[in-house]
PDB file of N, CA and C in Angstrom:
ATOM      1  N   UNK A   1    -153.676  15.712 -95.359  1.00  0.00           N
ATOM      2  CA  UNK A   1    -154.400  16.091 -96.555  1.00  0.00           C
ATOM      3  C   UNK A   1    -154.416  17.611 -96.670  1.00  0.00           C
ATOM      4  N   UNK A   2    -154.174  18.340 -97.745  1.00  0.00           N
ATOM      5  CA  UNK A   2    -153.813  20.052 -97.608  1.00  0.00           C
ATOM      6  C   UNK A   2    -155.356  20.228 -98.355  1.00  0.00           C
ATOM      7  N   UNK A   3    -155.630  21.518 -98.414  1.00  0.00           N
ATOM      8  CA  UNK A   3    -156.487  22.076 -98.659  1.00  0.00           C
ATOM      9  C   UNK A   3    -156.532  22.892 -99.544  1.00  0.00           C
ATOM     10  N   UNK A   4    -157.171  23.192-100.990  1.00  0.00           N
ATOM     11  CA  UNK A   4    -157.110  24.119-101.800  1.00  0.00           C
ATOM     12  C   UNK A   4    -157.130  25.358-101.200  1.00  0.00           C
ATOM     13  N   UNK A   5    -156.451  26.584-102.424  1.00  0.00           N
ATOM     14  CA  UNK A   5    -156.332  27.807-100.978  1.00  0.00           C
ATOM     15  C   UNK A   5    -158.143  28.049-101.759  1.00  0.00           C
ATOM     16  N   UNK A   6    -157.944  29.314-100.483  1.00  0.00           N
ATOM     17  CA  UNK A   6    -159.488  29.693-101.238  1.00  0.00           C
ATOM     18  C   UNK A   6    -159.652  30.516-101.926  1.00  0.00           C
ATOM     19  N   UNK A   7    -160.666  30.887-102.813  1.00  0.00           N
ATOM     20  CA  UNK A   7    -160.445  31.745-103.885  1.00  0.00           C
ATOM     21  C   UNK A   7    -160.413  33.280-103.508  1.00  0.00           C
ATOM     22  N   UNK A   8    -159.976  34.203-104.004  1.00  0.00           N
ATOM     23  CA  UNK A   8    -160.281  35.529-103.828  1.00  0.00           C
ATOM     24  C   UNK A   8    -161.140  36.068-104.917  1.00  0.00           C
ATOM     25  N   UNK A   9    -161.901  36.775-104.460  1.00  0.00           N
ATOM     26  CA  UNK A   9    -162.811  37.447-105.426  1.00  0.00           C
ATOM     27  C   UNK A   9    -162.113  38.195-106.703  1.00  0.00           C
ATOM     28  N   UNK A  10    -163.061  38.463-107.517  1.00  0.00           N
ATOM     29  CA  UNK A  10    -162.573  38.818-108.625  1.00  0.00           C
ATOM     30  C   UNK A  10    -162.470  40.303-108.650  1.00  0.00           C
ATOM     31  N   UNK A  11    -160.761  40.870-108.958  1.00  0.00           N
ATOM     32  CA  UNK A  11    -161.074  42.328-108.694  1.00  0.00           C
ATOM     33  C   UNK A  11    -160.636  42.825-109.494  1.00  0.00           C
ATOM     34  N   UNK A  12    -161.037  43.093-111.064  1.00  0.00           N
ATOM     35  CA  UNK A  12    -160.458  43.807-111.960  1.00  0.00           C
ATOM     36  C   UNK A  12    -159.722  45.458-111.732  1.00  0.00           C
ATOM     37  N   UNK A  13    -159.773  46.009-110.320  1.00  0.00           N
ATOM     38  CA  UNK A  13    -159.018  47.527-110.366  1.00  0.00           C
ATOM     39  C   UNK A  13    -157.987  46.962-109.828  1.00  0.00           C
ATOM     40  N   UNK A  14    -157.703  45.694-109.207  1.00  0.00           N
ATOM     41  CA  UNK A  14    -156.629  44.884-107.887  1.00  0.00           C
ATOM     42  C   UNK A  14    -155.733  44.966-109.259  1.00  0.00           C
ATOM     43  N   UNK A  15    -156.550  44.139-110.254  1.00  0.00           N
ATOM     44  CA  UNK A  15    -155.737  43.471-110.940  1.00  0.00           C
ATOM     45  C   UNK A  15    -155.295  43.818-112.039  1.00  0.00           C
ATOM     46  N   UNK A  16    -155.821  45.142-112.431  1.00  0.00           N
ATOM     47  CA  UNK A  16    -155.134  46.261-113.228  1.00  0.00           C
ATOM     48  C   UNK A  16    -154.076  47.195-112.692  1.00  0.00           C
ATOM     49  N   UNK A  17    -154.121  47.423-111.007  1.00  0.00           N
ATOM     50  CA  UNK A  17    -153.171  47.910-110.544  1.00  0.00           C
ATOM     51  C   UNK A  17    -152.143  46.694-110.088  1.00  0.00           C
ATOM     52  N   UNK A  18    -151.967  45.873-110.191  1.00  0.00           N
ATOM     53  CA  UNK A  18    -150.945  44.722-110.394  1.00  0.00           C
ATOM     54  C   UNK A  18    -150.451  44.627-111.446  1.00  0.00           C
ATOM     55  N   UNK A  19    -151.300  44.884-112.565  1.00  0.00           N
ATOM     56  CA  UNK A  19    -150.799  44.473-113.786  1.00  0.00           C
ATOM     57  C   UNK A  19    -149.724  45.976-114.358  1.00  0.00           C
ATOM     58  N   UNK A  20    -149.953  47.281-113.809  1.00  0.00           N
ATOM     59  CA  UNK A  20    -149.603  48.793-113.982  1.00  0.00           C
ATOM     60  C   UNK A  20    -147.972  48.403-113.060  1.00  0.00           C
ATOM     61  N   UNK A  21    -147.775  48.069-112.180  1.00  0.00           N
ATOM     62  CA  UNK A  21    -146.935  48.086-111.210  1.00  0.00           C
ATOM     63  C   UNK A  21    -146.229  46.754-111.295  1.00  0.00           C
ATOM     64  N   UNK A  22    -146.037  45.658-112.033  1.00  0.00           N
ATOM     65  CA  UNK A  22    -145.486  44.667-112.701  1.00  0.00           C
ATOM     66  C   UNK A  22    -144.876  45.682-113.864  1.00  0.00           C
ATOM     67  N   UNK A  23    -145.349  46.588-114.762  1.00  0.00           N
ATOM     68  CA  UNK A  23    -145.426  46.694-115.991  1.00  0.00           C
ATOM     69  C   UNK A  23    -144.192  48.147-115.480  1.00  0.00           C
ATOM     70  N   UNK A  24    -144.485  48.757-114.802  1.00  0.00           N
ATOM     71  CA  UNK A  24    -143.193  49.866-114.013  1.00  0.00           C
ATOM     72  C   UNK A  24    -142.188  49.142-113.595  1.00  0.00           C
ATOM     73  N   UNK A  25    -141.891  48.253-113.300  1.00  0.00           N
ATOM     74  CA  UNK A  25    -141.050  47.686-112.332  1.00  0.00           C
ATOM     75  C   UNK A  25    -140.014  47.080-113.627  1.00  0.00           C
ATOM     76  N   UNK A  26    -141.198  46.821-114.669  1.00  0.00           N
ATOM     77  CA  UNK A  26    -140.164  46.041-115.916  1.00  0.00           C
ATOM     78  C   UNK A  26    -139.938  46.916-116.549  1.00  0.00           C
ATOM     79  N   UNK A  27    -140.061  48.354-116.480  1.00  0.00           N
ATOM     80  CA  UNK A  27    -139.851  49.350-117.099  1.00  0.00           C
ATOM     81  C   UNK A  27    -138.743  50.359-116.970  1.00  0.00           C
ATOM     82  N   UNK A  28    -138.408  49.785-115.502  1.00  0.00           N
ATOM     83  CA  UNK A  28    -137.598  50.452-114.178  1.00  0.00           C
ATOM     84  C   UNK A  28    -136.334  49.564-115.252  1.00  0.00           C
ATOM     85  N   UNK A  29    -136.431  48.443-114.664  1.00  0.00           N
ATOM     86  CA  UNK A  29    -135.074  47.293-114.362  1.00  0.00           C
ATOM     87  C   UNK A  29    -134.632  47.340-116.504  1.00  0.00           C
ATOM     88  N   UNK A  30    -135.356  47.893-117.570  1.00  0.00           N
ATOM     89  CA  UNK A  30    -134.742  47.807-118.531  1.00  0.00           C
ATOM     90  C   UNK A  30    -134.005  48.927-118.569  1.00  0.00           C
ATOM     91  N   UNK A  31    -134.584  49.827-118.126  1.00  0.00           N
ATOM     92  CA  UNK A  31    -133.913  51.581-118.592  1.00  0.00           C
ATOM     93  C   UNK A  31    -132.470  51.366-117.686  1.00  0.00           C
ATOM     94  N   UNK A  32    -132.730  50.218-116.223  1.00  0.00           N
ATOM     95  CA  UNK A  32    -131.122  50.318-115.648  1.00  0.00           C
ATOM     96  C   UNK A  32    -130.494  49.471-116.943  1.00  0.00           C
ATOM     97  N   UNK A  33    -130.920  48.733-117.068  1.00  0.00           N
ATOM     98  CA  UNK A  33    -130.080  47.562-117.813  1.00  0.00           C
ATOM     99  C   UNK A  33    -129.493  48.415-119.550  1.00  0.00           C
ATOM    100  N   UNK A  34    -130.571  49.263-120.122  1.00  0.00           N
ATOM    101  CA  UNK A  34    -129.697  49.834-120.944  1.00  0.00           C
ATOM    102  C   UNK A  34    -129.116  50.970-121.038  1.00  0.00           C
ATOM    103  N   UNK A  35    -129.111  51.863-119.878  1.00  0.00           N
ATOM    104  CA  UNK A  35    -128.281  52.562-119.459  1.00  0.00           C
ATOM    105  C   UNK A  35    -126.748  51.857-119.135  1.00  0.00           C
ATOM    106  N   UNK A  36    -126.704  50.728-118.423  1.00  0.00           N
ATOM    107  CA  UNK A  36    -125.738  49.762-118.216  1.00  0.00           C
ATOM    108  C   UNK A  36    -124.979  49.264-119.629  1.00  0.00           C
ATOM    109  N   UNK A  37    -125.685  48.694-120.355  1.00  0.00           N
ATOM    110  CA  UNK A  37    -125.335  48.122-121.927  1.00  0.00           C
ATOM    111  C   UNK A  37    -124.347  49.294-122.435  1.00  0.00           C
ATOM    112  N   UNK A  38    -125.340  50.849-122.483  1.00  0.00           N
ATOM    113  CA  UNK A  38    -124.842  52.422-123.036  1.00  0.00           C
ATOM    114  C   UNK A  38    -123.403  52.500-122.328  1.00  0.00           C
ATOM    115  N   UNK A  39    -123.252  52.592-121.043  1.00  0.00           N
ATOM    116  CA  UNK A  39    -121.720  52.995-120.753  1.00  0.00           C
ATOM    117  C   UNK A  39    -120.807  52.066-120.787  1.00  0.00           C
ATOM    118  N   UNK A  40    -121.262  50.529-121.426  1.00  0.00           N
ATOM    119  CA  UNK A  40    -120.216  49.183-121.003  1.00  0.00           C
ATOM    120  C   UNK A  40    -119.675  50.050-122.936  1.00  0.00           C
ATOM    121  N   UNK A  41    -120.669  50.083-124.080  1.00  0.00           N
ATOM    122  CA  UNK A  41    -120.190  50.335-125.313  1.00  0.00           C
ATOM    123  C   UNK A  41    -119.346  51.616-125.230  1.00  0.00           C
ATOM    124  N   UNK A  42    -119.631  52.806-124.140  1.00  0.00           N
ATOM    125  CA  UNK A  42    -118.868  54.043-124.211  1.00  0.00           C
ATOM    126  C   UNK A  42    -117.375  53.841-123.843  1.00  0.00           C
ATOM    127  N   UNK A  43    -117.633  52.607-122.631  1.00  0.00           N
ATOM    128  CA  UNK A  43    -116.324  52.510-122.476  1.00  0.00           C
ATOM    129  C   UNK A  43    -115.587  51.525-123.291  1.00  0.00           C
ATOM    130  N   UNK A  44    -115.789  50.370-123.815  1.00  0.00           N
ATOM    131  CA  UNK A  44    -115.016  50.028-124.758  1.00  0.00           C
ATOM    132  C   UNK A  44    -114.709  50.993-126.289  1.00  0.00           C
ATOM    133  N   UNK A  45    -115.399  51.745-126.684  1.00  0.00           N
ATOM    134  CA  UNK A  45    -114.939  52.944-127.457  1.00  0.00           C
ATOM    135  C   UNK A  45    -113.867  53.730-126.871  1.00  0.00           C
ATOM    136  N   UNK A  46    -113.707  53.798-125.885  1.00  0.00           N
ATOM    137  CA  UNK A  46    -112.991  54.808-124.865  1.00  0.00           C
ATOM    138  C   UNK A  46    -111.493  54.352-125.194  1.00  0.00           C
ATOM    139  N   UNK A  47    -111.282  52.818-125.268  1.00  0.00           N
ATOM    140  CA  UNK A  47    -110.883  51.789-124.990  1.00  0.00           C
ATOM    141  C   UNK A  47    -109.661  51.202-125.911  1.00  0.00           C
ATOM    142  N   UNK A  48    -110.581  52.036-127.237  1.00  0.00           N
ATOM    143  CA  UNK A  48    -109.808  52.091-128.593  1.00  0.00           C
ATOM    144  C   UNK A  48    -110.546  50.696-129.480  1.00  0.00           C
ATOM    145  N   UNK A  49    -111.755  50.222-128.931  1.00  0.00           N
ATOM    146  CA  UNK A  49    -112.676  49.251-129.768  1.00  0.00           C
ATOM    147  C   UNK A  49    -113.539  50.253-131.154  1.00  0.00           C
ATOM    148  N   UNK A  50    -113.821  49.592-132.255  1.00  0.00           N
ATOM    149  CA  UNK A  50    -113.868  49.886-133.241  1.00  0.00           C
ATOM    150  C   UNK A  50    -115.556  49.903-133.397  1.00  0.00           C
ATOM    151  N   UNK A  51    -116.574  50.848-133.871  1.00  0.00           N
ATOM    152  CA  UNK A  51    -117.868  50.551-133.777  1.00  0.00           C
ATOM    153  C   UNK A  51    -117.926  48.884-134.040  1.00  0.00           C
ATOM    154  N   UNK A  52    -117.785  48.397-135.409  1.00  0.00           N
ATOM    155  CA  UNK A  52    -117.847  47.118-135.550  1.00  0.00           C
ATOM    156  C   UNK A  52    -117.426  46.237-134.822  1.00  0.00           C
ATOM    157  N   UNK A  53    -116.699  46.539-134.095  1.00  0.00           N
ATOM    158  CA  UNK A  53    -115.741  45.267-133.076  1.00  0.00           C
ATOM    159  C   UNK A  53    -117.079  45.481-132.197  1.00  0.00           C
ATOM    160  N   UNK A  54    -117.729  46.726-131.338  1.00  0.00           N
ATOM    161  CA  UNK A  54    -118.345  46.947-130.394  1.00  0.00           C
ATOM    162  C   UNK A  54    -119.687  45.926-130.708  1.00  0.00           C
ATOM    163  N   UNK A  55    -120.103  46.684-131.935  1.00  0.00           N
ATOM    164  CA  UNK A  55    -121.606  46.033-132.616  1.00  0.00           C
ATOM    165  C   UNK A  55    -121.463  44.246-132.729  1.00  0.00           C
ATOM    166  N   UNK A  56    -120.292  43.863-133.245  1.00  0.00           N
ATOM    167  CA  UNK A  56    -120.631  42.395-133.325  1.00  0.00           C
ATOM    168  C   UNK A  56    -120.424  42.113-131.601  1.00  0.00           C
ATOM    169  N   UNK A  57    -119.904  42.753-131.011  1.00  0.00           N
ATOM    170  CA  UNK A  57    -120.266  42.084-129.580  1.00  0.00           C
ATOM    171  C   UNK A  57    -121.386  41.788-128.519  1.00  0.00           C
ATOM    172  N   UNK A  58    -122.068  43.414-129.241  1.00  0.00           N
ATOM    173  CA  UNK A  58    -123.214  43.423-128.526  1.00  0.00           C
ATOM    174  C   UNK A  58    -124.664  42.394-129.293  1.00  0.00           C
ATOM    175  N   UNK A  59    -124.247  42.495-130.190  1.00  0.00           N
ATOM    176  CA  UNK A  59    -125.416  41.996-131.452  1.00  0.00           C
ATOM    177  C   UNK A  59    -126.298  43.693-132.063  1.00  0.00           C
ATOM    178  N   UNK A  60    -125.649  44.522-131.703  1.00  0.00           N
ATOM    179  CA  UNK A  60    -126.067  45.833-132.288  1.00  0.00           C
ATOM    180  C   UNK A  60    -125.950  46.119-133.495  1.00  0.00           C
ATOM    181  N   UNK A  61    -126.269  46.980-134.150  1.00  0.00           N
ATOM    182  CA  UNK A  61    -125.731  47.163-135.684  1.00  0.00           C
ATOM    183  C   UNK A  61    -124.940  48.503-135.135  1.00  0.00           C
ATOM    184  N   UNK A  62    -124.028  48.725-136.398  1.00  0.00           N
ATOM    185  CA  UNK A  62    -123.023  49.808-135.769  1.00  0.00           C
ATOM    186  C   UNK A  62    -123.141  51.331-135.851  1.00  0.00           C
ATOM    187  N   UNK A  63    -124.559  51.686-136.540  1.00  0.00           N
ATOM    188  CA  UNK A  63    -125.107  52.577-136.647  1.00  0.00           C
ATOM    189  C   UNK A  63    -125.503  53.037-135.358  1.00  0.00           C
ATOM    190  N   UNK A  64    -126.365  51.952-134.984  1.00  0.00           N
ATOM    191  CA  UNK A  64    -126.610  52.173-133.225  1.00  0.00           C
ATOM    192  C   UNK A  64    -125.739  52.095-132.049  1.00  0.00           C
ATOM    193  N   UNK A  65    -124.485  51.780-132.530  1.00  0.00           N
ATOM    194  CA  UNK A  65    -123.588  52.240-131.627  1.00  0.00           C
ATOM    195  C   UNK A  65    -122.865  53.169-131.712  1.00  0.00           C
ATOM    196  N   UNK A  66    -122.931  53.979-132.873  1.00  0.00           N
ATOM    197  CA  UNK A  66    -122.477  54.870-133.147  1.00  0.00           C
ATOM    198  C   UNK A  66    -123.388  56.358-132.484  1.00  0.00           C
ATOM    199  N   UNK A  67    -124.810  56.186-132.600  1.00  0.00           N
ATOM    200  CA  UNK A  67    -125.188  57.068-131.781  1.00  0.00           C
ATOM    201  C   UNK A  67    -125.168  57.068-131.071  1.00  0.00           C
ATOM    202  N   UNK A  68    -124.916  55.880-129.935  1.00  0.00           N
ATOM    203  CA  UNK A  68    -124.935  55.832-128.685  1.00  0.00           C
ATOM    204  C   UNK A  68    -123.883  56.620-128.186  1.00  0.00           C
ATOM    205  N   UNK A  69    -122.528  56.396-128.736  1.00  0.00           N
ATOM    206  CA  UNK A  69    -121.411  57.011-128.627  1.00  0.00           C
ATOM    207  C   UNK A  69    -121.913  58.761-128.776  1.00  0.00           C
ATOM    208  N   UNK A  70    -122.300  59.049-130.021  1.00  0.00           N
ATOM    209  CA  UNK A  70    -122.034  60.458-130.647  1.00  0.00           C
ATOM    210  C   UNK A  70    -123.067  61.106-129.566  1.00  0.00           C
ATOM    211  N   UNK A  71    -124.096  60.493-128.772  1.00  0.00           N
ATOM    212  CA  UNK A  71    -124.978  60.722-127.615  1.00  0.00           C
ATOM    213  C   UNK A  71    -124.295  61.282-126.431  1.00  0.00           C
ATOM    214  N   UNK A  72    -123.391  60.384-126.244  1.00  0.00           N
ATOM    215  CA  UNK A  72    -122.899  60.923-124.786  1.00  0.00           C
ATOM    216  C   UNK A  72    -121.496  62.136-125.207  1.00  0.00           C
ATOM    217  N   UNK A  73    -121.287  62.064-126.222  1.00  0.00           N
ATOM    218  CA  UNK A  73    -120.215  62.923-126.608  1.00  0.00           C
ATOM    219  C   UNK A  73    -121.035  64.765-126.782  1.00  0.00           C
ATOM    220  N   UNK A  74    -122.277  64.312-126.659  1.00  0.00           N
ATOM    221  CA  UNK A  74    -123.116  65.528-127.127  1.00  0.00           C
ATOM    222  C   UNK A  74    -123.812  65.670-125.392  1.00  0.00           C
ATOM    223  N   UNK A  75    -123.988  64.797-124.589  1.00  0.00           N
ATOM    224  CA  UNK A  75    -124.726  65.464-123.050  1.00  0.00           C
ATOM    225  C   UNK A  75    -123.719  65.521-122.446  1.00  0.00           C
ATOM    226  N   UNK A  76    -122.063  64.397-123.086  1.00  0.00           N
ATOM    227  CA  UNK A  76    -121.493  64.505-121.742  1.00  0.00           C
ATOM    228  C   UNK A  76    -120.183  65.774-122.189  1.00  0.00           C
TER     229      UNK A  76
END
């Protein structure tokens, strides 16, 4: 027969700093992921892909891939 666990007290600073550090971590793993997305579109531009060819691939509109491009052409 198992045993319910037991409860832990209620700690609203626990559980605001859980909720802060969940909320970084998903904050972390998007900025990799669209940094990742940013150089997969730089390099198919690179590539000789067409904004529109790029945009219907990504589901982007081609405006926004167009800055993405004219972005790194301007830091890099």
């Amino acid at each position: 027969m198992s045993h319910p666990a037991p409860q832990r007290p209620h700690d609203p600073e626990g559980d605001k700093r859980r909720a802060l550090m969940l909320a970084r971590r998903a904050a972390e793993r998007s900025d990799t992921a669209e940094e990742s997305r940013n150089n997969a579109i730089r390099f198919a531009s690179r590539e000789g892909a067409s904004l529109r060819e790029i945009a219907d691939a990504t589901g982007l509109g081609h405006m926004t891939v167009k800055r993405i491009i004219d972005r790194q052409a301007v830091s890099g």
